[in-house]
N, C-alpha and C. Protein backbone atom coordinates (compact mmCIF):
# COMPACT_ATOMS: atom_id res chain seq x y z
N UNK A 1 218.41 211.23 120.69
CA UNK A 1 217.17 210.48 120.54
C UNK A 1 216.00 211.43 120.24
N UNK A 2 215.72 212.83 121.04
CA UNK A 2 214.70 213.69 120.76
C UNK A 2 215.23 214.26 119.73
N UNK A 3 216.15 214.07 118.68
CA UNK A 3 216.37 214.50 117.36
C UNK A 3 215.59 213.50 116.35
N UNK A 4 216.01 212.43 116.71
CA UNK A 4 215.60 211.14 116.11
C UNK A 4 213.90 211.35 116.05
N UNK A 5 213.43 211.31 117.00
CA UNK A 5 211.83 211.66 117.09
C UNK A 5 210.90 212.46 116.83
N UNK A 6 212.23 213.85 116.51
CA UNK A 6 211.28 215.02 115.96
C UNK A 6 211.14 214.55 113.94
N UNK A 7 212.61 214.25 114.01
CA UNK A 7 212.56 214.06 112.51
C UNK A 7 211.41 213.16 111.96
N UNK A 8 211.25 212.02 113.14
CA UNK A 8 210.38 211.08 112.66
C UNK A 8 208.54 211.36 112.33
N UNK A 9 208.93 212.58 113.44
CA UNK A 9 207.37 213.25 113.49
C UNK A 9 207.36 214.12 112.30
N UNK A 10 208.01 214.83 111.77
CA UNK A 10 207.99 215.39 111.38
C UNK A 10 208.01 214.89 109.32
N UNK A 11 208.62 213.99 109.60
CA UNK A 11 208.60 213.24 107.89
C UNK A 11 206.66 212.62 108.01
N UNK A 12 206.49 211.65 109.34
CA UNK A 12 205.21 211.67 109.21
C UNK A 12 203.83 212.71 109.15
N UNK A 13 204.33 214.07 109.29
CA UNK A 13 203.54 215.37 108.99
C UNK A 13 203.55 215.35 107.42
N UNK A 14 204.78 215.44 106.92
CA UNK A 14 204.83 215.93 105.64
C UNK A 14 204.16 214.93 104.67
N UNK A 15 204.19 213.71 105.24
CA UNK A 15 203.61 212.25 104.58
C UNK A 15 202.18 212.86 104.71
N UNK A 16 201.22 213.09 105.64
CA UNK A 16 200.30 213.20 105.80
C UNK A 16 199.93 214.72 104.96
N UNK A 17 200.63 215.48 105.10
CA UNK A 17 200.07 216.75 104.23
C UNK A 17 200.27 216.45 102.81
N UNK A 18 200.95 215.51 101.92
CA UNK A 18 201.26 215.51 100.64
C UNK A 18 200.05 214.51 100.15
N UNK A 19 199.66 213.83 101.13
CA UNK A 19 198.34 212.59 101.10
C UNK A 19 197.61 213.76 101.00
N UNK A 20 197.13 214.83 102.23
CA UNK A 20 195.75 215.50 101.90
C UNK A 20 195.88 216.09 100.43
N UNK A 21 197.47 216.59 100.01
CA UNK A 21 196.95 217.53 98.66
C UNK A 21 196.76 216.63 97.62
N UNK A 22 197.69 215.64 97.87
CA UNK A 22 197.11 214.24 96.06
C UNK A 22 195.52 214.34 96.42
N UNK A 23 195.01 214.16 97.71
CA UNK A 23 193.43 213.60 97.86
C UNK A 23 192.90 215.05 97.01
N UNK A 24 193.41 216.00 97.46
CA UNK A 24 192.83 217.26 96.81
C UNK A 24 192.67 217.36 95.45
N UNK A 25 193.52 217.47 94.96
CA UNK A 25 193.67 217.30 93.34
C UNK A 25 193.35 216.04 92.83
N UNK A 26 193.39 214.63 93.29
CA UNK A 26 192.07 213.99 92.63
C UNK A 26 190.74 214.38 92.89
N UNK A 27 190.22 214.95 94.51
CA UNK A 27 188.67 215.25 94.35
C UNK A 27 188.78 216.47 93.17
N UNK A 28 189.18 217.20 92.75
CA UNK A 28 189.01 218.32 91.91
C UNK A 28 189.30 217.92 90.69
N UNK A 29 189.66 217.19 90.10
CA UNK A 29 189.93 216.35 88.92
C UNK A 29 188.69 215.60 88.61
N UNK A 30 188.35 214.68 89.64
CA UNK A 30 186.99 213.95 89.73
C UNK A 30 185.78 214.87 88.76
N UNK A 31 185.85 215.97 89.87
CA UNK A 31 184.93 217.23 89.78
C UNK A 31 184.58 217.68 88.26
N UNK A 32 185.95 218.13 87.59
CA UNK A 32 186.41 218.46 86.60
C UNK A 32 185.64 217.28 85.26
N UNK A 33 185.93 215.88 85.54
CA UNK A 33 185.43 215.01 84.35
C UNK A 33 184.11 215.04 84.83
N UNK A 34 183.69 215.21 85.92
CA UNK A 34 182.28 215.17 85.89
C UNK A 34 181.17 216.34 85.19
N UNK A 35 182.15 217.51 84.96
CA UNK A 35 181.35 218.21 84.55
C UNK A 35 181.41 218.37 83.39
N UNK A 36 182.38 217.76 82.89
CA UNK A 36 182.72 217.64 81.07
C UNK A 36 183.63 218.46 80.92
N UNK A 37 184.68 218.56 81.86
CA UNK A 37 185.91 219.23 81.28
C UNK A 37 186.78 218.64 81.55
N UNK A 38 186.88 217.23 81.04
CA UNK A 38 188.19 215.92 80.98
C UNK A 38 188.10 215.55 79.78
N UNK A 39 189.39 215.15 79.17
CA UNK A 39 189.92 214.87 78.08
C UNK A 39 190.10 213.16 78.19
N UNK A 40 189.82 212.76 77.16
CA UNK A 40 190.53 211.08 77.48
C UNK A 40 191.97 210.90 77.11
N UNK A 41 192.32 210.01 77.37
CA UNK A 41 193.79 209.77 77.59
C UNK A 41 194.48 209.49 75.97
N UNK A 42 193.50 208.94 74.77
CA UNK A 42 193.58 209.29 73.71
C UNK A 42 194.42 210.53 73.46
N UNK A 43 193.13 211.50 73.60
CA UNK A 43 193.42 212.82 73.45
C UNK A 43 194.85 213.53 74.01
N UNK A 44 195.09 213.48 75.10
CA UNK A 44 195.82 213.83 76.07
C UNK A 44 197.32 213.32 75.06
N UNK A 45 197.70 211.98 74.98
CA UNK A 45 198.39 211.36 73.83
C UNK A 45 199.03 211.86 72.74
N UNK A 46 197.70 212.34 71.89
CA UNK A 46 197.98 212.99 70.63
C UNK A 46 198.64 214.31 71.10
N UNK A 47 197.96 214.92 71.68
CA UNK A 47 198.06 216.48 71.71
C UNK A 47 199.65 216.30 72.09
N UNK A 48 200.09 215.47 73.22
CA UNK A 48 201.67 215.82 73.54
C UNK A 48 202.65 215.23 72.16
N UNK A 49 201.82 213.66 71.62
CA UNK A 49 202.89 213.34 70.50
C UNK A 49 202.69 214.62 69.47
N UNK A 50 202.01 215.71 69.51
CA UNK A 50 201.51 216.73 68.28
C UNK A 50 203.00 217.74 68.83
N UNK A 51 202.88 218.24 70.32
CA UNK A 51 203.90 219.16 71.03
C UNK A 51 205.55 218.25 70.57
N UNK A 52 205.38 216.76 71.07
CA UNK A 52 207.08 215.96 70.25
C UNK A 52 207.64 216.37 69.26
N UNK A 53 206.22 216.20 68.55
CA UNK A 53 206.73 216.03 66.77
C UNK A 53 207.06 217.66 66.20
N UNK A 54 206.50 218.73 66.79
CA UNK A 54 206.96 220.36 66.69
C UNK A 54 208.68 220.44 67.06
N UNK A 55 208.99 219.90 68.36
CA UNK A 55 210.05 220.55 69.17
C UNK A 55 210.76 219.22 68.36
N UNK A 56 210.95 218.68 67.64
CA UNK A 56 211.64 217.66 67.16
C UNK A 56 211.77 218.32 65.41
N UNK A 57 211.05 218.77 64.94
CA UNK A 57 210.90 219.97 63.86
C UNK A 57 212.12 220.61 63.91
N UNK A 58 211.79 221.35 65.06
CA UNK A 58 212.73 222.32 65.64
C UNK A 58 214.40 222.12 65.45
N UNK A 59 214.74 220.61 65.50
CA UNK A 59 216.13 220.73 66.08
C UNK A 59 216.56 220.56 64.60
């Protein structure tokens, strides 16, 4: 049973530390478009279908 309970504590640690780092990397992302260094999702789009259409060249 105190196996059972550590594990349980212990998945709810890791739940809680993977929450603070997503929260992290959206506040710093936030940060990031606010200061004008975000791309729109347009962009973001092209540039990878641009990286597809190379490595598809390739084969």
């Amino acid at each position: 049973m105190r196996e059972l309970m550590r594990e349980f504590v212990q998945r709810q640690q890791d739940r809680r530390d993977h929450s603070a780092s997503l929260q992290g990397k959206v506040a710093a992302a936030r940060v990031s478009v606010d200061e004008g260094r975000g791309r729109s999702n347009d962009a973001v789009e092209a540039e990878f279908a641009a990286r597809r259409a190379r490595i598809t060249d390739r084969v």
